[in-house]
Protein backbone atom coordinates (compact mmCIF):
# COMPACT_ATOMS: atom_id res chain seq x y z
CA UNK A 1 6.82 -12.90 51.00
CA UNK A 2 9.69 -11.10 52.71
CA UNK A 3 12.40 -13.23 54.42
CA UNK A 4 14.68 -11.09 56.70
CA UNK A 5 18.24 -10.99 55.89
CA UNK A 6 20.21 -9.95 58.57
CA UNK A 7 20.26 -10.72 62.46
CA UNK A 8 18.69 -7.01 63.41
CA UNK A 9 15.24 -8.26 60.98
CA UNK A 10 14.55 -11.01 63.38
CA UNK A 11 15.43 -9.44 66.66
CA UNK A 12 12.51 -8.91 68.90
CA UNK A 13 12.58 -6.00 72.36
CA UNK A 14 11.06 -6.87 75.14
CA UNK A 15 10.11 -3.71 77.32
CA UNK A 16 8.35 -4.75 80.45
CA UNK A 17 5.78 -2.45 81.58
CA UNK A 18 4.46 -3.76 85.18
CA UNK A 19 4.34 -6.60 87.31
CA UNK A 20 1.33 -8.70 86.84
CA UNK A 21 1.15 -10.88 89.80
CA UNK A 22 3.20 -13.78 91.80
CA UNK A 23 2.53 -17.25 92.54
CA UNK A 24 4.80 -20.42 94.21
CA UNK A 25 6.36 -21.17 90.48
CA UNK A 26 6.26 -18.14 88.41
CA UNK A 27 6.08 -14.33 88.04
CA UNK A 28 3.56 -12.60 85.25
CA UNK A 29 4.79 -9.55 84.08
CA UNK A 30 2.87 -6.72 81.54
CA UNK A 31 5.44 -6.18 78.56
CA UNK A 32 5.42 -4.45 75.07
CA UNK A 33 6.95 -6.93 72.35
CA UNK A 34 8.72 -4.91 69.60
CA UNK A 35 9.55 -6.40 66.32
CA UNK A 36 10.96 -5.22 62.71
CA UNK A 37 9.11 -2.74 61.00
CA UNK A 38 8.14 -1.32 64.54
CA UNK A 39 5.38 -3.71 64.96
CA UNK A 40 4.61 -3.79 68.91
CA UNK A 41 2.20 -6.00 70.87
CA UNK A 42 1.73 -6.15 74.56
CA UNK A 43 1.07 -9.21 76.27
CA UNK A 44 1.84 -10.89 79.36
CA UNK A 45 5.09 -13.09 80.29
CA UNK A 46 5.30 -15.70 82.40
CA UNK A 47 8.88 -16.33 84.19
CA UNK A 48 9.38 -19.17 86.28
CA UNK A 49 10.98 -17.59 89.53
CA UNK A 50 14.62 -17.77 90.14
CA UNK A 51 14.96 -20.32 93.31
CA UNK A 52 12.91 -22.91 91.33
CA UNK A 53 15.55 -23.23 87.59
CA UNK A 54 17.28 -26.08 88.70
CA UNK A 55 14.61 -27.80 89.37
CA UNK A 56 13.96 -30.05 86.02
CA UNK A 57 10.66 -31.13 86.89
CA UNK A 58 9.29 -28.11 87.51
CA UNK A 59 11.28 -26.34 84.48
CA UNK A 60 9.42 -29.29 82.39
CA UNK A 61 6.01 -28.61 83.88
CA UNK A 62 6.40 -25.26 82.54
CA UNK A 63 7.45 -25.83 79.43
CA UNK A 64 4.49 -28.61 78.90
CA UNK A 65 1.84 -26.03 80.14
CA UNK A 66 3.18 -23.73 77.48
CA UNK A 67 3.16 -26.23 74.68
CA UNK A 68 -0.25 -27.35 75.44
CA UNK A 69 -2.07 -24.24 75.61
CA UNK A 70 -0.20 -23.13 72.40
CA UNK A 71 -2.19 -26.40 70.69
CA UNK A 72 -5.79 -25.01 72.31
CA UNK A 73 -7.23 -22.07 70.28
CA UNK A 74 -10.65 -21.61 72.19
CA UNK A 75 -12.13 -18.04 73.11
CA UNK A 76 -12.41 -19.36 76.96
CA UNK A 77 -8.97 -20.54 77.35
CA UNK A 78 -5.90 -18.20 77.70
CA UNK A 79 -3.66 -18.26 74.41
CA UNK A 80 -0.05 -18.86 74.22
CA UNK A 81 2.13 -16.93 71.73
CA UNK A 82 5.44 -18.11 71.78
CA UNK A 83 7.97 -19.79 74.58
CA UNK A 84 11.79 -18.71 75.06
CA UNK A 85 14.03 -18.21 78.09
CA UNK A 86 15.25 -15.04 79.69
CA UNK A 87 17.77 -15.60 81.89
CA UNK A 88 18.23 -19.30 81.60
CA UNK A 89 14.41 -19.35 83.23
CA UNK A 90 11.67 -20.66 81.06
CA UNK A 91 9.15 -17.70 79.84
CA UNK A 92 5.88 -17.78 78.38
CA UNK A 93 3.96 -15.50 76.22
CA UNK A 94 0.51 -15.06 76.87
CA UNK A 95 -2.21 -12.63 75.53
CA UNK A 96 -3.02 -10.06 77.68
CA UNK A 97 -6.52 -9.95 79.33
CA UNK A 98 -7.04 -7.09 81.68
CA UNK A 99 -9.17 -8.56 84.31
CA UNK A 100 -9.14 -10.34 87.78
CA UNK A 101 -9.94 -13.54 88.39
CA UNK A 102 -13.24 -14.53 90.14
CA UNK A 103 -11.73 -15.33 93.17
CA UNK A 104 -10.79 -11.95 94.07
CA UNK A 105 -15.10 -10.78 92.77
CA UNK A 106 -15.67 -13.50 95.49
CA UNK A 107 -14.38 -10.67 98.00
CA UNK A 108 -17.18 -8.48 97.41
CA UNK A 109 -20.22 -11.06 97.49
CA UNK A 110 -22.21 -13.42 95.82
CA UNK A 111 -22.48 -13.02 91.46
CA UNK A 112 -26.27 -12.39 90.06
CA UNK A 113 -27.77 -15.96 88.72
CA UNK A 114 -27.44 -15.14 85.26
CA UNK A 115 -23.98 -13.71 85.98
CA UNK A 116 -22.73 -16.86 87.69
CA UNK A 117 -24.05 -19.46 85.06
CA UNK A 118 -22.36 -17.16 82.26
CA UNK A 119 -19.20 -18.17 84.03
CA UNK A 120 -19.62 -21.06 84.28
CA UNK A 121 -21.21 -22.33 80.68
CA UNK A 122 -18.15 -20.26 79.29
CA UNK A 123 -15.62 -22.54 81.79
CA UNK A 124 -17.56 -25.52 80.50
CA UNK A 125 -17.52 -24.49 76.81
CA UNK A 126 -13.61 -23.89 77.35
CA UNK A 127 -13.08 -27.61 79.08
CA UNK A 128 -14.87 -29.17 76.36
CA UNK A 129 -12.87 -28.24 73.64
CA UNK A 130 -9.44 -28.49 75.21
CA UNK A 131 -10.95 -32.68 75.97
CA UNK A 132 -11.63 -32.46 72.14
CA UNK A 133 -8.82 -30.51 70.11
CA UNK A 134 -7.19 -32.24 67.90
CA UNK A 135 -3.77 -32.53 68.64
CA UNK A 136 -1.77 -30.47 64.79
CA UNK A 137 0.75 -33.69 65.64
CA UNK A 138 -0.91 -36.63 66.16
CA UNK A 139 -4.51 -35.97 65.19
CA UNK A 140 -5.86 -37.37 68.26
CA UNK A 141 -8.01 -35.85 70.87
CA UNK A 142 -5.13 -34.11 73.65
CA UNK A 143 -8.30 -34.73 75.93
CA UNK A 144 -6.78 -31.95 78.45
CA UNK A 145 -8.06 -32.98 82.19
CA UNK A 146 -7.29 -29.45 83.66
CA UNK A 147 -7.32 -30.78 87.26
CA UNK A 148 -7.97 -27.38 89.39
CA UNK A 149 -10.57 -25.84 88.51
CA UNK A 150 -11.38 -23.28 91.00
CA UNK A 151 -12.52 -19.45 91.10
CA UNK A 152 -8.94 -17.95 91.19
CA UNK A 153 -8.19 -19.99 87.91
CA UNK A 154 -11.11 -17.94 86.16
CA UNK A 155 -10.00 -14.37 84.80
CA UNK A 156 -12.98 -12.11 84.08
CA UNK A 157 -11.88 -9.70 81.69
CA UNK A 158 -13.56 -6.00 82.17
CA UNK A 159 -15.25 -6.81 79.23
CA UNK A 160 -17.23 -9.66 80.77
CA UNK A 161 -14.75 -12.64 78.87
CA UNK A 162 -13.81 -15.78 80.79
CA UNK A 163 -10.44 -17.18 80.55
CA UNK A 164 -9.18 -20.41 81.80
CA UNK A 165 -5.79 -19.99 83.23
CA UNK A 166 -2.99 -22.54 84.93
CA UNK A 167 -2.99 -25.81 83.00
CA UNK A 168 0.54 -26.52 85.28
CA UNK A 169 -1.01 -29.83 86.58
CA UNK A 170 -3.02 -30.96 83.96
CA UNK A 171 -3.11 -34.51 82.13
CA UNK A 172 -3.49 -34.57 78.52
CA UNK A 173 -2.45 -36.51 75.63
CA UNK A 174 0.88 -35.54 74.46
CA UNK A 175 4.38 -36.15 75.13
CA UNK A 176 5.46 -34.12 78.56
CA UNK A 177 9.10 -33.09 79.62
CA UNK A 178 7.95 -32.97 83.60
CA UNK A 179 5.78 -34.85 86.19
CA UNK A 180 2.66 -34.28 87.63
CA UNK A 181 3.33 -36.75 90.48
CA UNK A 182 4.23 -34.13 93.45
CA UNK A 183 1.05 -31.40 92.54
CA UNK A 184 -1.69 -34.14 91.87
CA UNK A 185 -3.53 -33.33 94.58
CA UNK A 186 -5.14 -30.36 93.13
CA UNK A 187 -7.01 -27.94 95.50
CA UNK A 188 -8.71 -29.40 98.60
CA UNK A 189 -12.37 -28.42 98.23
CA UNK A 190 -12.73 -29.09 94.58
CA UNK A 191 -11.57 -32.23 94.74
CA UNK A 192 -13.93 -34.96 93.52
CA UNK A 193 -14.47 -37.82 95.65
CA UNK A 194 -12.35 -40.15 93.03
CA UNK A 195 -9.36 -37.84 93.04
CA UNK A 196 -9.61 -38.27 97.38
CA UNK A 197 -9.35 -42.12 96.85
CA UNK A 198 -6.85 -42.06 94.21
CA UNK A 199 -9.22 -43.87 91.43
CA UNK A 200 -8.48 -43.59 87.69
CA UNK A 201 -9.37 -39.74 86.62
CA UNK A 202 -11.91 -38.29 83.68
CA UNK A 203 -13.16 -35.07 82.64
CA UNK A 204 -15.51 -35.64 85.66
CA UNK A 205 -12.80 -34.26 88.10
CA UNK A 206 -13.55 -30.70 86.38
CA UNK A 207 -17.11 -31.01 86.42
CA UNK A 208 -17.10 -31.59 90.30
CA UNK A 209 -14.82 -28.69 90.57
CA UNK A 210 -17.35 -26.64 88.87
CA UNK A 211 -20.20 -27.28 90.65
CA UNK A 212 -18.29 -26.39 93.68
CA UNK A 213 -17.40 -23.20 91.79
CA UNK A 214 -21.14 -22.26 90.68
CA UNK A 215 -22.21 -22.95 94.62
CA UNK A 216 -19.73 -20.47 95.13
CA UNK A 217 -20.70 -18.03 93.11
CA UNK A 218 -23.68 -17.66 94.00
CA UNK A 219 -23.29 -17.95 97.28
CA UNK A 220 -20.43 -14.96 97.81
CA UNK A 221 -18.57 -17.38 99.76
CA UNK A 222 -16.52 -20.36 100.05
CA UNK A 223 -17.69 -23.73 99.99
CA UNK A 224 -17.55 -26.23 102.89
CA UNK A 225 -15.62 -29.41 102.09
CA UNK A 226 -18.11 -32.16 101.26
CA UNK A 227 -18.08 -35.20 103.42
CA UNK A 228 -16.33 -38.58 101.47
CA UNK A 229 -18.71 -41.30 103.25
CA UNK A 230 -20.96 -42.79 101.41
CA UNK A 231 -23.58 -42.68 103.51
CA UNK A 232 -23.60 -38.89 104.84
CA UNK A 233 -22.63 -37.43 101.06
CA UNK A 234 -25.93 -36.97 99.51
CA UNK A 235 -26.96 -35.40 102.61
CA UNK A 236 -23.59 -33.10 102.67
CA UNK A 237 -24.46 -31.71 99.15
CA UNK A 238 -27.84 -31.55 98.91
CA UNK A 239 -27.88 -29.27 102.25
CA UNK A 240 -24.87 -26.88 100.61
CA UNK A 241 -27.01 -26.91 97.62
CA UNK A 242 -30.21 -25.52 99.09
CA UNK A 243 -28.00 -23.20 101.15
CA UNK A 244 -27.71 -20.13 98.07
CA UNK A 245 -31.60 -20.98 97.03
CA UNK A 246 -33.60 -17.17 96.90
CA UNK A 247 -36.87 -17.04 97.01
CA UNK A 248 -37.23 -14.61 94.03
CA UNK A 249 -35.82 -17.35 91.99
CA UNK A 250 -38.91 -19.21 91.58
CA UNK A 251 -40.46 -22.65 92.29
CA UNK A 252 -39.42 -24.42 88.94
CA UNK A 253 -36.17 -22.47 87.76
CA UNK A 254 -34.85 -22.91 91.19
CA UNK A 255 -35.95 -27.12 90.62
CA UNK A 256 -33.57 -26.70 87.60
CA UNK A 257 -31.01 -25.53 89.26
CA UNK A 258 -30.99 -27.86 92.15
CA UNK A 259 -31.15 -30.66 89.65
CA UNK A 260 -28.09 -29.35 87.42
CA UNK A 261 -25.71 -29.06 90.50
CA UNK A 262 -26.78 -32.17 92.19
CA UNK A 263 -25.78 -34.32 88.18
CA UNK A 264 -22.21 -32.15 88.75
CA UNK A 265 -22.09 -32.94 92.27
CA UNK A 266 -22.50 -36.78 91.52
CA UNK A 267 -20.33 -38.70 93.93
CA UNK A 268 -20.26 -41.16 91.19
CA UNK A 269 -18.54 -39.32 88.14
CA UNK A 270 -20.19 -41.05 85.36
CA UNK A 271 -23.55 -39.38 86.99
CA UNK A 272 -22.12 -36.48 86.16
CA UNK A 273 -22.97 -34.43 83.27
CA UNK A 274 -20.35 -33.51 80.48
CA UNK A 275 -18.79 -30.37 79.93
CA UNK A 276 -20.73 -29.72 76.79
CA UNK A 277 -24.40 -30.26 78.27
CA UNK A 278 -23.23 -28.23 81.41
CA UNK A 279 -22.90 -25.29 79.02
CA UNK A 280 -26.32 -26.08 77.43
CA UNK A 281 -27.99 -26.43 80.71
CA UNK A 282 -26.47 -22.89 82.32
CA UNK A 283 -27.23 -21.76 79.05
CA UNK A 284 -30.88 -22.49 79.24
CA UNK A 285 -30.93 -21.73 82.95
CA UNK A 286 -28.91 -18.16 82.48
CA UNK A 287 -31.66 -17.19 79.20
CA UNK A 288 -34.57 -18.32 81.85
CA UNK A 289 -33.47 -15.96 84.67
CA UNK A 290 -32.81 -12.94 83.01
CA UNK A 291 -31.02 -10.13 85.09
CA UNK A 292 -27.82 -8.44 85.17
CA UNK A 293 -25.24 -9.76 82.44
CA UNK A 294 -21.83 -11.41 83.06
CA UNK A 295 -20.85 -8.39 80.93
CA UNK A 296 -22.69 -6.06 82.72
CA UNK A 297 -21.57 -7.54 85.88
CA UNK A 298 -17.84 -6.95 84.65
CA UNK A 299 -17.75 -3.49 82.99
CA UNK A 300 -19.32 -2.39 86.83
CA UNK A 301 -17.10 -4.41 88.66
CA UNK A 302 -13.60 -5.43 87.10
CA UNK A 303 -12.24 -2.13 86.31
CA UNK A 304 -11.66 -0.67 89.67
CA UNK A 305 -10.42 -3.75 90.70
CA UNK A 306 -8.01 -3.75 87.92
CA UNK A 307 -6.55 -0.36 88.88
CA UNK A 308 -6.27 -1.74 92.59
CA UNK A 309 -4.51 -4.02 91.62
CA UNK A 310 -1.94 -2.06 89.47
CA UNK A 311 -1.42 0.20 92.21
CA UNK A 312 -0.55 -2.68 94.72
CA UNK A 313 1.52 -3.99 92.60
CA UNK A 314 3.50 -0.85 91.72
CA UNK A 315 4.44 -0.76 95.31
CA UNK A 316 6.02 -4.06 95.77
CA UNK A 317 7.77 -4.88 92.45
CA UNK A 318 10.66 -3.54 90.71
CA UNK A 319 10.84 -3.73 86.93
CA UNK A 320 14.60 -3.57 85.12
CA UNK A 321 15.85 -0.43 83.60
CA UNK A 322 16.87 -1.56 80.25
CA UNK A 323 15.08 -3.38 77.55
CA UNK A 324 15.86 -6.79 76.63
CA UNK A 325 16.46 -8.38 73.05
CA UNK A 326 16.48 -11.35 71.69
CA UNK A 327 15.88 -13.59 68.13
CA UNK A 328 13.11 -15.61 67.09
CA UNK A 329 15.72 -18.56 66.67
CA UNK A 330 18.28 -17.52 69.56
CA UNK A 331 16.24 -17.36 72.42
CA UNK A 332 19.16 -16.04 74.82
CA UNK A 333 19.26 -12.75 75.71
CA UNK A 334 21.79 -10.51 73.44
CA UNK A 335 21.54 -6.83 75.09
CA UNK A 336 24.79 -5.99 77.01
CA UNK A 337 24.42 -3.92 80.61
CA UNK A 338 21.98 -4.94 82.53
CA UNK A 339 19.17 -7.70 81.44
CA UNK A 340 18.17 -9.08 84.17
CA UNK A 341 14.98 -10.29 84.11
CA UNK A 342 12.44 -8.19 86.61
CA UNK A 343 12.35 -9.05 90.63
CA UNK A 344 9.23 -8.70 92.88
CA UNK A 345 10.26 -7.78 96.34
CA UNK A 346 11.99 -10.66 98.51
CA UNK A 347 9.10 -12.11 100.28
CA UNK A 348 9.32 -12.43 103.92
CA UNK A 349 9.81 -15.89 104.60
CA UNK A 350 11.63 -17.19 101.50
CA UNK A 351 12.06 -20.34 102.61
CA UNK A 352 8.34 -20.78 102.25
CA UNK A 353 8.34 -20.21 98.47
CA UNK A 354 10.48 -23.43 97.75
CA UNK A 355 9.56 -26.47 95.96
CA UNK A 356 10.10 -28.80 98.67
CA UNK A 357 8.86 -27.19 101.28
CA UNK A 358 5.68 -26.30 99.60
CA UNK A 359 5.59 -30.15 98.52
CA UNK A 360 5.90 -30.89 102.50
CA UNK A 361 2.60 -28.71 103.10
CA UNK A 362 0.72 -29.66 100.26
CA UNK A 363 1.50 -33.37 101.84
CA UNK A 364 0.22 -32.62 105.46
CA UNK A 365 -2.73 -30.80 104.15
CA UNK A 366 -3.98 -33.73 101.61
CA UNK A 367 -3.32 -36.01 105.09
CA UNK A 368 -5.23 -33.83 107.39
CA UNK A 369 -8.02 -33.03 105.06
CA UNK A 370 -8.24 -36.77 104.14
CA UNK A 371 -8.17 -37.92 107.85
CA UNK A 372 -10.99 -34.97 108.24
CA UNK A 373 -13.36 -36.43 105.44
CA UNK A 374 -13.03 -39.96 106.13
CA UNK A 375 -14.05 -39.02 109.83
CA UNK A 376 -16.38 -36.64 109.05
């Protein structure tokens, strides 16, 4: 075994290649990681944006995400590589997956059956062993409650793999540097009944989340909130249920279908099926149906959307000029000139992209939607 001897053996160049995407907390950048003996992988890094580093809860939340998905090794969860800062900002490396998430493939209609259940037995295969994993400290289950499970948190690779991305508000067993308190909310339509009335949480939440996800699918469309009453919920679900039902489906497939999503759908969230039997149902249902592939599906349709997607983004980012270096122990960056770490363009209404403010919104619309449901 070779141990490097000098500071230039364990230096590492970062050359960023494109801009990825950008969300309220962070930035996702393309980049080619050089090390010693020219060894160069390209992955994606995460930087948590500028406005947001003196913000410790949020720097924590970051750092936890990182450290949890670095203890999950599952081919249906996005992998973690490494975590250092660039600029005094928190950044994340992440494998690579060229893809979109299904969110965007919502845009251009509804998923074939078989397609749609291979998403969602892979999403279900993904949440059951991030519940399970054995933590390498502790040797318990982490028994990761992801918390927002939704289409846009779903990347489809072009080569028709399923990643689980953003485990920024999820609750697991391990010892966190942030809160969760401010983001619990998750997103509104997911949200199982229990998380509305602010009842103890399980691996239930994401079940519910999925269901709403598989209507969706196969639908093309968004979901309509269900109601929260007792009394009119069944009704609620059960008509949103029967609302992506094709006749080409078949009397008794379709009866298996009805009955899987009505279990995940449970207002009750011990009704509900677990993650692992959710991937052995839509595993039996998606073998029963036949059709067009979730790889099929992608190789058609992820590739141009890819490309898209590049080109958009090419327009409104700038990447730095100069590469930036840094050790495996010495995470600060050690390049002189410029190394500053790559901007998107300003967005038009800044103040919209702060933590409180966005807290302030998130706040009305949990009140609004709440008030909605309760007199719905």
């Amino acid at each position: 075994m070779t141990i490097p001897n000098s500071e230039e053996e364990t230096r590492r160049r970062i050359s960023f290649v494109e801009a990825l995407g950008k969300g309220g907390f962070g930035s996702v950048y393309l980049a080619d990681v050089r090390s010693r003996q020219n060894f160069v992988q390209r992955i994606a890094i995460k930087i948590l944006n500028e406005e947001l580093t003196g913000n410790e809860d949020v720097v924590g939340r970051q750092r936890d995400e990182a450290r949890l998905l670095a203890q999950l090794n599952h081919d249906n969860i996005v992998k973690v590589f490494d975590l250092i800062e660039i600029d005094g900002r928190p950044a994340i490396f992440m494998e690579y997956v060229p893809g979109v998430d299904m969110g965007r493939l919502l845009g251009h209609g509804p998923l074939p059956p078989r397609a749609a259940l291979e998403v969602v037995l892979a999403a279900a295969s993904g949440l059951h062993a991030a519940w399970s994993t054995l933590s390498p400290t502790t040797g318990r289950p982490l028994q990761v409650i992801h918390r927002d499970i939704k289409p846009s948190n779903l990347l489809l690779s072009e080569h028709g793999t399923l990643k689980i991305l953003d485990f920024g508000i999820a609750r697991a067993d391990f010892d966190r540097e942030g809160q969760t308190r401010s983001v619990q909310f998750g997103t509104a339509r997911y949200m199982a009944p229990e998380q509305w009335l602010n009842e103890e949480l399980t691996p239930a939440v994401d079940i519910f989340a999925l269901g709403i996800t598989l209507i969706e699918l196969l639908k093309g469309e968004g979901a309509s909130r269900l109601p929260l009453r007792e009394d009119k919920y069944s009704t609620g679900r059960d008509a949103q249920i029967r609302e992506i039902r094709d006749p080409v489906w078949g009397a008794v497939w379709w009866k298996k279908l009805e009955g899987l999503l009505q279990g995940m759908l449970a207002r009750d969230p011990e009704s509900r099926p677990s993650a692992d039997l959710v991937h052995e149902q839509c595993l039996e249902l998606s073998d029963e149906i036949g059709g067009v592939s979730l790889r099929r599906f992608a190789r058609k349709r992820v590739p141009p959307l890819v490309k898209e997607r590049q080109r958009k983004m090419r327009d409104a980012s700038v990447l730095p000029s100069a590469d930036l270096l840094f050790t495996s122990d010495d995470p600060s960056i050690l390049t002189a000139g410029k190394t500053t770490v790559p901007a998107m363009r300003a967005p038009i209404f800044p103040w919209l992209h702060t933590e409180m403010v966005q807290h302030v919104l998130l706040a009305i619309a949990f009140v609004l939607s709440l008030w909605w449901f309760l007199t719905g």
